[in-house]
N, C-alpha and C. Protein backbone atom coordinates (compact mmCIF):
# COMPACT_ATOMS: atom_id res chain seq x y z
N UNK A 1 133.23 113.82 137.94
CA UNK A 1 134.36 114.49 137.34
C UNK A 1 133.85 115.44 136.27
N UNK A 2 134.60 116.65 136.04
CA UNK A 2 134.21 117.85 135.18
C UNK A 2 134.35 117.70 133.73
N UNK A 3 134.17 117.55 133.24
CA UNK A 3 134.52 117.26 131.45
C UNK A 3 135.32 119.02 131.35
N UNK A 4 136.04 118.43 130.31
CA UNK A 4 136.74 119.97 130.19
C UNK A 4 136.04 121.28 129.19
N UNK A 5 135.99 122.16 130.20
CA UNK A 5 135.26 123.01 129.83
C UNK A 5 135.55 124.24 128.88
N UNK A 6 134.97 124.65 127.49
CA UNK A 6 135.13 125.45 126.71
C UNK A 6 135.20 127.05 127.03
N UNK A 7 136.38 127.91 126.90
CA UNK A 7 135.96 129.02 127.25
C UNK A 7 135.17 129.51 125.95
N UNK A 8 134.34 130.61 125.94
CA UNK A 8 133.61 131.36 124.86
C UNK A 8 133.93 132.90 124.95
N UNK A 9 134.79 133.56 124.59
CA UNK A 9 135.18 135.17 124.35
C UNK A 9 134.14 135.98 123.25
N UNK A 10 133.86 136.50 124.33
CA UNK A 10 132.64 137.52 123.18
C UNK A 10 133.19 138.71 122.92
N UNK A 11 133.01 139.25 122.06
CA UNK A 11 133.81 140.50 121.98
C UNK A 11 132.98 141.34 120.96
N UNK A 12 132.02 142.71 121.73
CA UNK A 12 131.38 143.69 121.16
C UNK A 12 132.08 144.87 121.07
N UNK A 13 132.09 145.04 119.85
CA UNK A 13 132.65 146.23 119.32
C UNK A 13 132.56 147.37 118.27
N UNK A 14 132.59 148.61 118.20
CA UNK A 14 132.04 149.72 116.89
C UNK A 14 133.04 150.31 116.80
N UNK A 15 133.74 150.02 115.31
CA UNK A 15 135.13 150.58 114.75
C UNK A 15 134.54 151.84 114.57
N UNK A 16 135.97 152.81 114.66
CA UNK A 16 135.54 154.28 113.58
C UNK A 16 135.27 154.62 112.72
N UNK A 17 134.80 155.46 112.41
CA UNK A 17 133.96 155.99 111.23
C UNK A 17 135.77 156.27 109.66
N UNK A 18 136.49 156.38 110.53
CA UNK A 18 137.44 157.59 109.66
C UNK A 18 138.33 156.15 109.51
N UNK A 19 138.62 156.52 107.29
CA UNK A 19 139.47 155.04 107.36
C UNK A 19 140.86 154.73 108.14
N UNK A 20 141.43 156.21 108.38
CA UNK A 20 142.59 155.75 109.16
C UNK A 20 142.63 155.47 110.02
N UNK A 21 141.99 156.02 110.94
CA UNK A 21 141.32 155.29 112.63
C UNK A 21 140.96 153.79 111.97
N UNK A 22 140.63 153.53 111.05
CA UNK A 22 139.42 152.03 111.03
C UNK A 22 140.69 151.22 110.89
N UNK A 23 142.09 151.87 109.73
CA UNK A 23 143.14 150.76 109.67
C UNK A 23 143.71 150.42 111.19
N UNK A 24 143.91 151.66 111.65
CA UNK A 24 144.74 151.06 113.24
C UNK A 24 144.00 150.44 113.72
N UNK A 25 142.85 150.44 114.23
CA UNK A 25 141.80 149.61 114.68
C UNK A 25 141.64 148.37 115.02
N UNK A 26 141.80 147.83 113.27
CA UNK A 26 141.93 146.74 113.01
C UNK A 26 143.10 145.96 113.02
N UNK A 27 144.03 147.32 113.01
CA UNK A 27 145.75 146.17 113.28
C UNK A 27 145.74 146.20 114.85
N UNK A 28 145.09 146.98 115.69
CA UNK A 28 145.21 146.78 117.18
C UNK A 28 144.64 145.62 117.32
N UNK A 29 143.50 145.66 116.62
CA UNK A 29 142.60 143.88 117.41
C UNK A 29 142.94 142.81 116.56
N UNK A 30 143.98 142.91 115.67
CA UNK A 30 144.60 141.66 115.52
C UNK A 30 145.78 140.92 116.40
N UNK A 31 145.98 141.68 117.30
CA UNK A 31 147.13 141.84 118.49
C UNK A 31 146.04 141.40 119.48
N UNK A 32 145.22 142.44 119.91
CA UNK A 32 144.24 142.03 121.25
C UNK A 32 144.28 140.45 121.84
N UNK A 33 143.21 139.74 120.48
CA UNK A 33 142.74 138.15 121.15
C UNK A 33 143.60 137.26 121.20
N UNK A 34 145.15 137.68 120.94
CA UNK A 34 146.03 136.89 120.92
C UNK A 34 146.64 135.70 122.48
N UNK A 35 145.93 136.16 123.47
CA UNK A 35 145.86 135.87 123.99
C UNK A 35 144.48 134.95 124.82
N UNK A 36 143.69 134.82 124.18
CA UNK A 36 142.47 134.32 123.64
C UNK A 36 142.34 133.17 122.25
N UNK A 37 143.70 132.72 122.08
CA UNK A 37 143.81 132.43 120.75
C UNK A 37 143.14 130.50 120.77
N UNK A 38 143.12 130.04 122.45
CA UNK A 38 142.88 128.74 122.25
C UNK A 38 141.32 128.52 122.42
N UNK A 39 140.72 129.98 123.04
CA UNK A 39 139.39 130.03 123.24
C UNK A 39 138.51 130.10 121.77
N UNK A 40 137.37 129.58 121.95
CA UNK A 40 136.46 130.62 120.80
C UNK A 40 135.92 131.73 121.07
N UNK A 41 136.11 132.49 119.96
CA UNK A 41 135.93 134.35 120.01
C UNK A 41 134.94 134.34 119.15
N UNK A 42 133.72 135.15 119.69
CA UNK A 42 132.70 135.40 118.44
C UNK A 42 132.80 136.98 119.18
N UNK A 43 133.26 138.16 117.73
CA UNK A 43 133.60 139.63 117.81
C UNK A 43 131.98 139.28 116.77
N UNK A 44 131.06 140.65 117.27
CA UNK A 44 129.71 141.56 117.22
C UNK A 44 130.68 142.91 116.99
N UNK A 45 129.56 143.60 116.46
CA UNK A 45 129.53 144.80 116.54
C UNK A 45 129.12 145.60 115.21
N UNK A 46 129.82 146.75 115.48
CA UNK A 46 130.22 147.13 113.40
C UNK A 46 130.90 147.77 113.35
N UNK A 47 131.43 147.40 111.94
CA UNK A 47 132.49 147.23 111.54
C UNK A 47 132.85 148.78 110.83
N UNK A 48 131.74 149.16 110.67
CA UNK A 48 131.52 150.07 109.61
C UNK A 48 132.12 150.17 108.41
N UNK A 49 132.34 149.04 107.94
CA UNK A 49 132.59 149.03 106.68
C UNK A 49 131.64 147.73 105.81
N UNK A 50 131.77 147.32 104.42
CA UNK A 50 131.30 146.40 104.08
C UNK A 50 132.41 145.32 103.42
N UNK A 51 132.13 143.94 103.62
CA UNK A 51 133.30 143.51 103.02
C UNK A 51 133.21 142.93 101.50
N UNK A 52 132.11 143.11 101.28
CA UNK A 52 131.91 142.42 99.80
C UNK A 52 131.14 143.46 99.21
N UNK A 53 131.05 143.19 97.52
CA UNK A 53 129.89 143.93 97.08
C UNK A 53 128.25 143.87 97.13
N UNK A 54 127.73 142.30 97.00
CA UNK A 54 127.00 142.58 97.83
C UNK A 54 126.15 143.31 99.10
N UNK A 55 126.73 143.99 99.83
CA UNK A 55 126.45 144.24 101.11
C UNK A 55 126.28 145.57 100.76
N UNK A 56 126.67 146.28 99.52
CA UNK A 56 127.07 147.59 99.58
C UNK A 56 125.23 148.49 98.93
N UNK A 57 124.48 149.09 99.09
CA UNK A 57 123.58 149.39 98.49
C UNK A 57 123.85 150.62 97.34
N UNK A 58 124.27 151.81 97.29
CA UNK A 58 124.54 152.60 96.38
C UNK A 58 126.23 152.49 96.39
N UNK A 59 126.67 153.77 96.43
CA UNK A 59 127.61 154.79 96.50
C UNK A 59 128.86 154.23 95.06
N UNK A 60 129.97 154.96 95.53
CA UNK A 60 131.17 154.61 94.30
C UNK A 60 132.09 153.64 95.00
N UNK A 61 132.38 152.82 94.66
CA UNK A 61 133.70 152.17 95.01
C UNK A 61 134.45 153.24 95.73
N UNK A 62 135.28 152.89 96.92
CA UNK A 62 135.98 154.00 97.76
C UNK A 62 137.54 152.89 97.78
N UNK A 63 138.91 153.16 97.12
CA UNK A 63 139.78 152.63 97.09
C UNK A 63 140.30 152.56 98.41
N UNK A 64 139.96 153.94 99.37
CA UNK A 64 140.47 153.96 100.70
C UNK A 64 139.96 152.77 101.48
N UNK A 65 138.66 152.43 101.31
CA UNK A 65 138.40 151.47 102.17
C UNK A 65 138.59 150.25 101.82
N UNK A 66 139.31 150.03 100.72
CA UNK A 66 140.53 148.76 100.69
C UNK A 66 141.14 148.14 101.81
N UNK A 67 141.95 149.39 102.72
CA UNK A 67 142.91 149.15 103.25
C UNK A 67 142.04 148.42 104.81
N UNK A 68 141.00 149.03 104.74
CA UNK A 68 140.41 148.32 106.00
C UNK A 68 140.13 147.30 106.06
N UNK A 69 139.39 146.91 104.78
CA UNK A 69 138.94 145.51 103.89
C UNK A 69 140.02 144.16 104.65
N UNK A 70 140.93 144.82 103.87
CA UNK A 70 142.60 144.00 104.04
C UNK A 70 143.05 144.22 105.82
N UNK A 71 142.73 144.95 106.19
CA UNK A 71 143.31 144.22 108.02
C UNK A 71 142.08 143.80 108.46
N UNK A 72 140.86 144.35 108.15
CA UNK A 72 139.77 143.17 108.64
C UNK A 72 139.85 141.36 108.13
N UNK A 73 139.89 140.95 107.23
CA UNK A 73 140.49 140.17 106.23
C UNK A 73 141.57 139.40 107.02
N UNK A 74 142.78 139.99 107.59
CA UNK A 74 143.76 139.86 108.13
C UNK A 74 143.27 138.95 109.74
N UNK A 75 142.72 140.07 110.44
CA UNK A 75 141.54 139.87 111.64
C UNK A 75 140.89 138.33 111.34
N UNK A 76 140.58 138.01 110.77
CA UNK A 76 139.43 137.09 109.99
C UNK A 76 140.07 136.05 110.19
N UNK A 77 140.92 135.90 108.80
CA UNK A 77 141.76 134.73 108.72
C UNK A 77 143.08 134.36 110.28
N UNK A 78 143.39 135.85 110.94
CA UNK A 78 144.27 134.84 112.01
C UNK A 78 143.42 134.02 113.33
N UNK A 79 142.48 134.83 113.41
CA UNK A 79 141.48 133.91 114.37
C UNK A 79 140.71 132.98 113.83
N UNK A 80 140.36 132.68 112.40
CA UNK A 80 139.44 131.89 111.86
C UNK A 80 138.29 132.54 112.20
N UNK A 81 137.57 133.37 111.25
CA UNK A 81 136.12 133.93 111.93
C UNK A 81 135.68 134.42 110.55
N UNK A 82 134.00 134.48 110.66
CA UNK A 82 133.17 133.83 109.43
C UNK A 82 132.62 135.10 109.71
N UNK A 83 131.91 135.84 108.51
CA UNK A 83 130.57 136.43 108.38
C UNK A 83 129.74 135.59 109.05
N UNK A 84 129.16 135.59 109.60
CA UNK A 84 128.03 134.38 109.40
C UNK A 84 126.39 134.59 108.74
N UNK A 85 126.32 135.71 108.72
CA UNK A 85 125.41 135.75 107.95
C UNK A 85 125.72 135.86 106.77
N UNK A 86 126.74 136.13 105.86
CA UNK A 86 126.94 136.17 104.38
C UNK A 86 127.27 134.75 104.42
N UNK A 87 127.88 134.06 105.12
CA UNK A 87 128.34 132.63 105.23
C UNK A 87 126.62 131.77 105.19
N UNK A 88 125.63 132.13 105.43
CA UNK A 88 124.63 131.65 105.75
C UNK A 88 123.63 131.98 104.16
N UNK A 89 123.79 133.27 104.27
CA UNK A 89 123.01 133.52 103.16
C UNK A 89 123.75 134.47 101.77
N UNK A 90 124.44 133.53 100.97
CA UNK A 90 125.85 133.87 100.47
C UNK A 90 124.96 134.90 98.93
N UNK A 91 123.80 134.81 98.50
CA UNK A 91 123.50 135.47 97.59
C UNK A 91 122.21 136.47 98.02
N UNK A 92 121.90 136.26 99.41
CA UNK A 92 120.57 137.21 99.82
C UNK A 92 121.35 138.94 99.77
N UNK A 93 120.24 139.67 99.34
CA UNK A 93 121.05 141.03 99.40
C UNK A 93 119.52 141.86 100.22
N UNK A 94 120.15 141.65 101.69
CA UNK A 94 119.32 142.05 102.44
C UNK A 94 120.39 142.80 103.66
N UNK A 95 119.42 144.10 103.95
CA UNK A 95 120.26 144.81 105.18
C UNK A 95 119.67 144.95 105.96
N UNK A 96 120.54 145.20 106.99
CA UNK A 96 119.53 145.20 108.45
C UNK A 96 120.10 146.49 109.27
């Protein structure tokens, strides 16, 4: 007999560069895996944005990219899904 088997949803992806493209983006693929919602989803890609300060190496604070922050964020918390490398290495300030 089969033991019941886990689906695994992978999902690779490279948001846009432009923050308003990046907000719809991110409110589209909070809709997408909804149907995927009993599976586990591990989403790759980039994001092109950063979500913490850490991660950030120069530039100025950009208020626009708040708004992406906040539906990625959104993204995050309705599927349950981790950095995993900031989750792993919560004070390393290393880029790749």
């Amino acid at each position: 007999m089969l033991a019941d088997l886990e689906r695994i949803v992978v999902v690779n992806m490279y948001a846009p560069h432009d923050v308003n493209q990046q907000v719809s983006f991110f409110k589209e693929l909070q809709e997408q895996p909804q149907e995927f919602s009993e599976d586990t989803i591990i989403i790759g890609g980039d994001f092109n944005c950063t979500l913490s300060e850490i991660d950030k190496r120069e530039g100025n604070p950009n208020p626009r990219n708040q708004r992406v922050v906040e539906e990625i964020n959104k993204v995050c918390n309705l599927y349950d899904l981790n950095d995993i490398w900031r989750f792993l290495n919560p004070s390393v300030e290393q880029f790749m």
